[in-house]
Every structure is written in structure tokens, then in C-alpha cells.
PDB file of N, CA and C in Angstrom:
ATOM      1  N   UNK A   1       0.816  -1.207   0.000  1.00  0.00           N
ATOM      2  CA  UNK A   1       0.000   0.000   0.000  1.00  0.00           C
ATOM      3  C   UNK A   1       0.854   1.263   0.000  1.00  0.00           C
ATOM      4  N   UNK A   2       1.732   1.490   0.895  1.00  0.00           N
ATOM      5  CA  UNK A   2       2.807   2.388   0.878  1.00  0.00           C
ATOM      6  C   UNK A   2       3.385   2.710  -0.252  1.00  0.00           C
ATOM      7  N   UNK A   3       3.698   1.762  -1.081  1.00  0.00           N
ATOM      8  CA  UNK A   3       4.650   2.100  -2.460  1.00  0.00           C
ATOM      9  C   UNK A   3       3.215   2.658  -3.034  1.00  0.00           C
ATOM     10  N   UNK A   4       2.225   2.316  -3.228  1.00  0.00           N
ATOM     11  CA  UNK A   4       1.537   2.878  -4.169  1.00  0.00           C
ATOM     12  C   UNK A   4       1.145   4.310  -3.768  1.00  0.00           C
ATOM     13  N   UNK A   5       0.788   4.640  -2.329  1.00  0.00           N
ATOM     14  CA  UNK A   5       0.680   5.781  -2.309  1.00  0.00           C
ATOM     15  C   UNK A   5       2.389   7.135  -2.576  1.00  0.00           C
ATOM     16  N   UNK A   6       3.373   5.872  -2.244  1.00  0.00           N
ATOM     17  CA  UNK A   6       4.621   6.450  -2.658  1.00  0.00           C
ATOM     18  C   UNK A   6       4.889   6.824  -4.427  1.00  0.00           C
ATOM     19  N   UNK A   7       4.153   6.341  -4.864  1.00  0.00           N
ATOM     20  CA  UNK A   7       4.558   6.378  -6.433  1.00  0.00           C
ATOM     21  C   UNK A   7       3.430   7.630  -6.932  1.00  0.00           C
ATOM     22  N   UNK A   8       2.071   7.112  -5.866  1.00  0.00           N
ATOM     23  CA  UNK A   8       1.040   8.378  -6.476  1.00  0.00           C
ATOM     24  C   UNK A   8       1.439  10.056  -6.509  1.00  0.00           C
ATOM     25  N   UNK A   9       1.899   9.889  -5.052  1.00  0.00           N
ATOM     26  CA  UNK A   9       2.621  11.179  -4.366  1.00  0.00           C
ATOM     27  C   UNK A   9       3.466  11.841  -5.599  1.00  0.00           C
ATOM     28  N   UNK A  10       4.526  10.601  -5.751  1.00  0.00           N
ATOM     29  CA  UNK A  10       6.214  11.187  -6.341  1.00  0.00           C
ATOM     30  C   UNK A  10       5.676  11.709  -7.924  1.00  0.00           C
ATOM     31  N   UNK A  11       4.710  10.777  -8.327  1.00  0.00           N
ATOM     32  CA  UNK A  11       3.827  11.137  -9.968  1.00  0.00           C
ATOM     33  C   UNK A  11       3.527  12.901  -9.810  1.00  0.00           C
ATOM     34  N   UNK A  12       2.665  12.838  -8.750  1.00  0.00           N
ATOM     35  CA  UNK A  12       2.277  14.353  -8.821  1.00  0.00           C
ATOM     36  C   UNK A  12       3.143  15.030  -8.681  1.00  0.00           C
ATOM     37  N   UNK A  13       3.776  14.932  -7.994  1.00  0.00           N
ATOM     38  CA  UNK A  13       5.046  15.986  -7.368  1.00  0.00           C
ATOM     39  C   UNK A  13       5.290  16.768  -8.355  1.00  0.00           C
ATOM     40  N   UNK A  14       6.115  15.397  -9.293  1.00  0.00           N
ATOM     41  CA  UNK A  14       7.121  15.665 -10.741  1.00  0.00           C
ATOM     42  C   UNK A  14       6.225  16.666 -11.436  1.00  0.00           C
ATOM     43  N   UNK A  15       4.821  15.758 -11.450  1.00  0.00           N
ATOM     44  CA  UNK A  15       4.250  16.646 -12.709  1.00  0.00           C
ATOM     45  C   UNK A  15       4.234  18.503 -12.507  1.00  0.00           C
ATOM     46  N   UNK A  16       3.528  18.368 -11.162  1.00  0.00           N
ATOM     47  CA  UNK A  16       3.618  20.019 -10.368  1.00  0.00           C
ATOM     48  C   UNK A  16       4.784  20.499 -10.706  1.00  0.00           C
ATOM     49  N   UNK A  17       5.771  20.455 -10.639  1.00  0.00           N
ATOM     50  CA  UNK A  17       7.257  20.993 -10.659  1.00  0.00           C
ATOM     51  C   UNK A  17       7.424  21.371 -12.078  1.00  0.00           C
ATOM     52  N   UNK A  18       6.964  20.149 -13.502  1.00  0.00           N
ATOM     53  CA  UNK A  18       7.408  20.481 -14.542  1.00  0.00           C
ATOM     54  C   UNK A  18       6.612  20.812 -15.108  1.00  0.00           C
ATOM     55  N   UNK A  19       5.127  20.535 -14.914  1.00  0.00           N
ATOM     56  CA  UNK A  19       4.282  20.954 -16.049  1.00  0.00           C
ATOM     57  C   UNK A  19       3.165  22.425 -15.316  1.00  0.00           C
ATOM     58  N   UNK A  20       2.977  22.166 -14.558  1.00  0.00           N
ATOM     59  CA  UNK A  20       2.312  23.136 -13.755  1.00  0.00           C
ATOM     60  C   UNK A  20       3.214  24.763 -13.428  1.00  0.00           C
ATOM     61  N   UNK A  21       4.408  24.305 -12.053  1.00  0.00           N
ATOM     62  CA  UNK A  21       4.945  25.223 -12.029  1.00  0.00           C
ATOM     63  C   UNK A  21       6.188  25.459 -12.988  1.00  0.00           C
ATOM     64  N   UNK A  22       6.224  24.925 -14.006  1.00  0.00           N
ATOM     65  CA  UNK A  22       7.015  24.764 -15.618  1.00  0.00           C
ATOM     66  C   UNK A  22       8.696  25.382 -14.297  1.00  0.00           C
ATOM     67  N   UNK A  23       9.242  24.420 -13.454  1.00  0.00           N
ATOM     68  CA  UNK A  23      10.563  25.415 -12.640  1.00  0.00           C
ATOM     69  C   UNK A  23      11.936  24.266 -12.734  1.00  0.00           C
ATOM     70  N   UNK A  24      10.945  23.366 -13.310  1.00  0.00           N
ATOM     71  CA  UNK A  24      12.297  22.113 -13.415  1.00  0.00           C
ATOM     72  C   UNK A  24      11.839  21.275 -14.775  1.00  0.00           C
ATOM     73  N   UNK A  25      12.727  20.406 -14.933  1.00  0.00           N
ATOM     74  CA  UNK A  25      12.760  19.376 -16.247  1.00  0.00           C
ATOM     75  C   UNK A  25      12.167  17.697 -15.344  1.00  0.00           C
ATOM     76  N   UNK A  26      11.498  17.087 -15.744  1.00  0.00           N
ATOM     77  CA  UNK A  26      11.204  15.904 -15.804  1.00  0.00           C
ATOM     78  C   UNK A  26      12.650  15.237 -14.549  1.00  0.00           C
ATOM     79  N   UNK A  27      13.562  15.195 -15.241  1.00  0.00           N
ATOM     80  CA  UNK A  27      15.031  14.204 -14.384  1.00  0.00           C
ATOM     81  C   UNK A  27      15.371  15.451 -13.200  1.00  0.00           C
ATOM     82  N   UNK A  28      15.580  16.178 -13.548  1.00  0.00           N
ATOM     83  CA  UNK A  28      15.818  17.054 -12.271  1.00  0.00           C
ATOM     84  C   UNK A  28      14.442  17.285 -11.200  1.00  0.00           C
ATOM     85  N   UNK A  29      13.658  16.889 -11.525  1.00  0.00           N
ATOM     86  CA  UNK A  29      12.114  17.439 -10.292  1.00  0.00           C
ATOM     87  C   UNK A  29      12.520  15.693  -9.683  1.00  0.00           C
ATOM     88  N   UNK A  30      12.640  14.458 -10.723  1.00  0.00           N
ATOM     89  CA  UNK A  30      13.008  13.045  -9.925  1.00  0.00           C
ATOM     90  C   UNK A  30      13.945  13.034  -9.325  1.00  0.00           C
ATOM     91  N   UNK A  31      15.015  13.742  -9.109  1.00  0.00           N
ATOM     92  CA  UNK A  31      16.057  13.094  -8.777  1.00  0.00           C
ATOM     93  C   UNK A  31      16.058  14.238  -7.050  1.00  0.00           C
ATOM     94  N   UNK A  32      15.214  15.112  -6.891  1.00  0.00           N
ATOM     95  CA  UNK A  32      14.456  15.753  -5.988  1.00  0.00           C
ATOM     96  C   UNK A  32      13.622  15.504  -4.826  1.00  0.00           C
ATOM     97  N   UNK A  33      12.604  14.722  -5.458  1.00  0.00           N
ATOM     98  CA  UNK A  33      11.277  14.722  -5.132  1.00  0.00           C
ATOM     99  C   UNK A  33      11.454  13.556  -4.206  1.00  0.00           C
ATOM    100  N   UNK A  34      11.546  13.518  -3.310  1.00  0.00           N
ATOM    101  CA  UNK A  34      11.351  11.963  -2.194  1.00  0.00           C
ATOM    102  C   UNK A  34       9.991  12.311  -1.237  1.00  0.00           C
ATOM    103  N   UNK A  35       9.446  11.002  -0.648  1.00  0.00           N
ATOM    104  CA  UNK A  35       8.114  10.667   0.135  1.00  0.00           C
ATOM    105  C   UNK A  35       8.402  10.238   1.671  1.00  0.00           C
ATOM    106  N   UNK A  36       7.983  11.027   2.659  1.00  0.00           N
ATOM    107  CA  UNK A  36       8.091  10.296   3.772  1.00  0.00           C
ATOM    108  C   UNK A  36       7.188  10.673   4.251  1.00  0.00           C
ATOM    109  N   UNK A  37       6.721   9.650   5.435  1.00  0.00           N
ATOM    110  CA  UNK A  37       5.142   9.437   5.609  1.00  0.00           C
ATOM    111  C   UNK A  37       4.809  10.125   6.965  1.00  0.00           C
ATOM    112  N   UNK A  38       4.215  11.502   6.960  1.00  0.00           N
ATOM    113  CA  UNK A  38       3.955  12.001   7.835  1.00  0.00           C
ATOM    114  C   UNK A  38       3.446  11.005   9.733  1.00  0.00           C
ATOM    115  N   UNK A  39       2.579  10.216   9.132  1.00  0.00           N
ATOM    116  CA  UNK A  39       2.014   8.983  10.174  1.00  0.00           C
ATOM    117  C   UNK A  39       3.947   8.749  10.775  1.00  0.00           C
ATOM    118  N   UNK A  40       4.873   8.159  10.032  1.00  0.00           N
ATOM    119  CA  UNK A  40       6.070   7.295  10.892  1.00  0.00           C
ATOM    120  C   UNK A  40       6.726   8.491  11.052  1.00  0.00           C
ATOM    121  N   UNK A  41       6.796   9.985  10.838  1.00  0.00           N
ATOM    122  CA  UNK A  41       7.574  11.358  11.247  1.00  0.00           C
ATOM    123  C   UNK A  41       7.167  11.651  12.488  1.00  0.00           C
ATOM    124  N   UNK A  42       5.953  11.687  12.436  1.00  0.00           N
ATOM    125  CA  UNK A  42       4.991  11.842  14.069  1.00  0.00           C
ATOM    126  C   UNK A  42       5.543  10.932  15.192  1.00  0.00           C
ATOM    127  N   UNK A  43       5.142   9.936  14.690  1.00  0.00           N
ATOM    128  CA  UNK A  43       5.778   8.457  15.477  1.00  0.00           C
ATOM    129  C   UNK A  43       7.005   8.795  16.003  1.00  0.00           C
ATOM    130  N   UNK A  44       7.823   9.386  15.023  1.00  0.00           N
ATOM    131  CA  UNK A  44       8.625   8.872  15.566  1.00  0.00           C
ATOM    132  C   UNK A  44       9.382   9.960  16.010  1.00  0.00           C
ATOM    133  N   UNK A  45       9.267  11.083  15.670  1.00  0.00           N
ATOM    134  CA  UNK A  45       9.587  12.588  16.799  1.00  0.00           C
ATOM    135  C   UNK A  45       8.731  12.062  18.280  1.00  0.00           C
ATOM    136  N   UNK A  46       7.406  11.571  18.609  1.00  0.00           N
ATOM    137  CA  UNK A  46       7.128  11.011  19.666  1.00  0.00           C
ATOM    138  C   UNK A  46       8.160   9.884  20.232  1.00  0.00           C
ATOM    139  N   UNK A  47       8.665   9.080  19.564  1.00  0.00           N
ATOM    140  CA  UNK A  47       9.660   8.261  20.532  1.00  0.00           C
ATOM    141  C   UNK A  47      11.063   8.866  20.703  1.00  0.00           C
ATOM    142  N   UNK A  48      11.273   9.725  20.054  1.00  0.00           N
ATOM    143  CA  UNK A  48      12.267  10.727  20.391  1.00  0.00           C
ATOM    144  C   UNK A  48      12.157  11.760  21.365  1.00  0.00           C
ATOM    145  N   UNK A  49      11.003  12.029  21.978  1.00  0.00           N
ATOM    146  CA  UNK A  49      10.703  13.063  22.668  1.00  0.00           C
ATOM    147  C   UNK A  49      10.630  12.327  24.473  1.00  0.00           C
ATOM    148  N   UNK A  50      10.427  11.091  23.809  1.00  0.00           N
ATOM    149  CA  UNK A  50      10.298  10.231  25.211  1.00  0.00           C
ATOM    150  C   UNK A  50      12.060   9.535  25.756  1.00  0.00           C
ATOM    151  N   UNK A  51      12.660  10.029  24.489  1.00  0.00           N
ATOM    152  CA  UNK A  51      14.306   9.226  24.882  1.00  0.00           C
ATOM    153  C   UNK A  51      14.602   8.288  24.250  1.00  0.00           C
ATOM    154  N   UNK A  52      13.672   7.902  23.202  1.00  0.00           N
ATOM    155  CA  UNK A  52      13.770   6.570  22.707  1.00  0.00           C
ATOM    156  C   UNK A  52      14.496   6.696  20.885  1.00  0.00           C
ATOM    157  N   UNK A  53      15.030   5.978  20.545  1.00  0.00           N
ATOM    158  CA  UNK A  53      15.468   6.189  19.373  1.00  0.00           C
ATOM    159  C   UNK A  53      14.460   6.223  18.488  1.00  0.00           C
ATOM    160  N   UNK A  54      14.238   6.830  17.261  1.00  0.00           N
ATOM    161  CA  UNK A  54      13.288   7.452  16.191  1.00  0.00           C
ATOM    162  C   UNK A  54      12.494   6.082  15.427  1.00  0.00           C
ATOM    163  N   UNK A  55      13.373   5.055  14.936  1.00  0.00           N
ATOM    164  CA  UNK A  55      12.898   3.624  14.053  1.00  0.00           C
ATOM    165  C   UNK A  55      12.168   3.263  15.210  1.00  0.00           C
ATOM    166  N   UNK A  56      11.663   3.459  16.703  1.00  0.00           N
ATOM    167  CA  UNK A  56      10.973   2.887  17.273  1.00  0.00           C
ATOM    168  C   UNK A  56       9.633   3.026  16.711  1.00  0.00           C
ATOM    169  N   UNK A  57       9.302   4.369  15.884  1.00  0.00           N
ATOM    170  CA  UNK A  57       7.935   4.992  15.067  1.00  0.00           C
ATOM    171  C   UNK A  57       7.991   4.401  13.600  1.00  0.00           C
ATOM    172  N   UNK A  58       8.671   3.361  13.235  1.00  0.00           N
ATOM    173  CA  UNK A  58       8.739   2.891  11.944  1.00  0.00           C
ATOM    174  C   UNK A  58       7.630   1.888  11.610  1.00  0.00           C
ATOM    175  N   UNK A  59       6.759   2.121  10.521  1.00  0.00           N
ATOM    176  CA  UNK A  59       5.942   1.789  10.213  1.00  0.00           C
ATOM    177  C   UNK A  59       6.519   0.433   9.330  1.00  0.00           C
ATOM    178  N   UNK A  60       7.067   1.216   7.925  1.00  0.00           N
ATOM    179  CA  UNK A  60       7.428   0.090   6.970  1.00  0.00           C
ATOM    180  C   UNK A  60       9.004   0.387   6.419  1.00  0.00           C
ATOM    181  N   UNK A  61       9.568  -0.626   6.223  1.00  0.00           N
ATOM    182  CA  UNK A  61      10.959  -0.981   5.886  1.00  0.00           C
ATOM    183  C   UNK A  61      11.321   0.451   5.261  1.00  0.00           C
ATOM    184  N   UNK A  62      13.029   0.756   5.557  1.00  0.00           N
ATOM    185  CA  UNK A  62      13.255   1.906   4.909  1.00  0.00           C
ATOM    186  C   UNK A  62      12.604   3.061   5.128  1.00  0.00           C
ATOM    187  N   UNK A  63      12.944   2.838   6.941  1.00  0.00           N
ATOM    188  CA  UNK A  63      11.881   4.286   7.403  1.00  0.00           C
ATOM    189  C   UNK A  63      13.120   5.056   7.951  1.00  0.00           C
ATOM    190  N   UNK A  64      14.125   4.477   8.254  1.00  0.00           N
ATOM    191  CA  UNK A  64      15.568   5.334   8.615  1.00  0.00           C
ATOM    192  C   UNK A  64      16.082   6.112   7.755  1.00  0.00           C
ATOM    193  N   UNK A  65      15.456   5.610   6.603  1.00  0.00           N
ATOM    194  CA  UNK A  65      16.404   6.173   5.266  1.00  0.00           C
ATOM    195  C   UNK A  65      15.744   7.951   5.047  1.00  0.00           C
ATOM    196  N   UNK A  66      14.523   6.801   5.286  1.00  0.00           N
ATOM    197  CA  UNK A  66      13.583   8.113   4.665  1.00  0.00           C
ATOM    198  C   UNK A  66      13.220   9.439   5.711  1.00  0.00           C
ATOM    199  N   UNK A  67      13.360   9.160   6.741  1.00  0.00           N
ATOM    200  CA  UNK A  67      13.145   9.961   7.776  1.00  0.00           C
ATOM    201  C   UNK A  67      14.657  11.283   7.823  1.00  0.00           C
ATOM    202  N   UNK A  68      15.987  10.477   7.788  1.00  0.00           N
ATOM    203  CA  UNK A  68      16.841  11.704   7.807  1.00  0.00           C
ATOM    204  C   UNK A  68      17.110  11.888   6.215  1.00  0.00           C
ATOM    205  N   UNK A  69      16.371  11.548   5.270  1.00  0.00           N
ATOM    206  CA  UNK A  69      16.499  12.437   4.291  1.00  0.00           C
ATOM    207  C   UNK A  69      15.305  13.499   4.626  1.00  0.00           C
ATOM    208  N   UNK A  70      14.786  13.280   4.917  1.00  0.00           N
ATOM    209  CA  UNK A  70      13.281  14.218   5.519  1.00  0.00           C
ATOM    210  C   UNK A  70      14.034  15.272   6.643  1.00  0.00           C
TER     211      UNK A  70
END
């Protein structure tokens, strides 16, 4: 479920960036545009706030990654 709402997200993004706000090219708005899921950011600033390390709020695989690129 995640990837798909990850792919729906990253689709629009691109398009906003190149066709809408015409401010980037197609490869440059992708190589940009990343998804992290507000629900495991919450999470996991809450287990950080309690002392606890952040992946304790990890929902689905590749939430470390995505969180300090966030």
C-alpha cells in the first residue's frame, strides 16, 4: 500500500514541478522529489521526545532512510 501511495505522491510531485509550475525538467524534479510518511515522522519525533530512538515509530521498511532524508 505504501509504495503505491509512494509512487502516487512522487507522480504528482514531478508533474507540479514540470508541467504546472514549468521550474524544473522531468530528471531534475526526480532526482528531488522523495516521500516520507507524515504517520512514521509523528511516530517517531514522539519516541524521540520520550528518549527513545526514532525507528521505534517505523511503520514500513526503509523508514531510517527516509526519515533523515526528511
Amino acid at each position: 500500500f505504501q509504495e503505491s501511495v509512494k509512487s502516487q505522491h512522487t507522480e504528482r510531485c514531478i508533474d507540479f514541478l514540470t508541467k504546472e509550475l514549468k521550474v524544473s525538467n522531468e530528471k531534475e524534479a526526480a532526482e528531488r522529489v522523495f516521500f516520507v510518511s507524515a504517520r512514521e515522522t509523528l511516530q517517531a519525533r514522539i519516541e524521540e521526545s520520550k528518549g527513545n530512538p526514532p525507528h521505534l515509530g517505523a511503520i514500513a521498511d526503509g523508514f531510517q532512510i527516509r526519515y533523515f532524508e526528511f
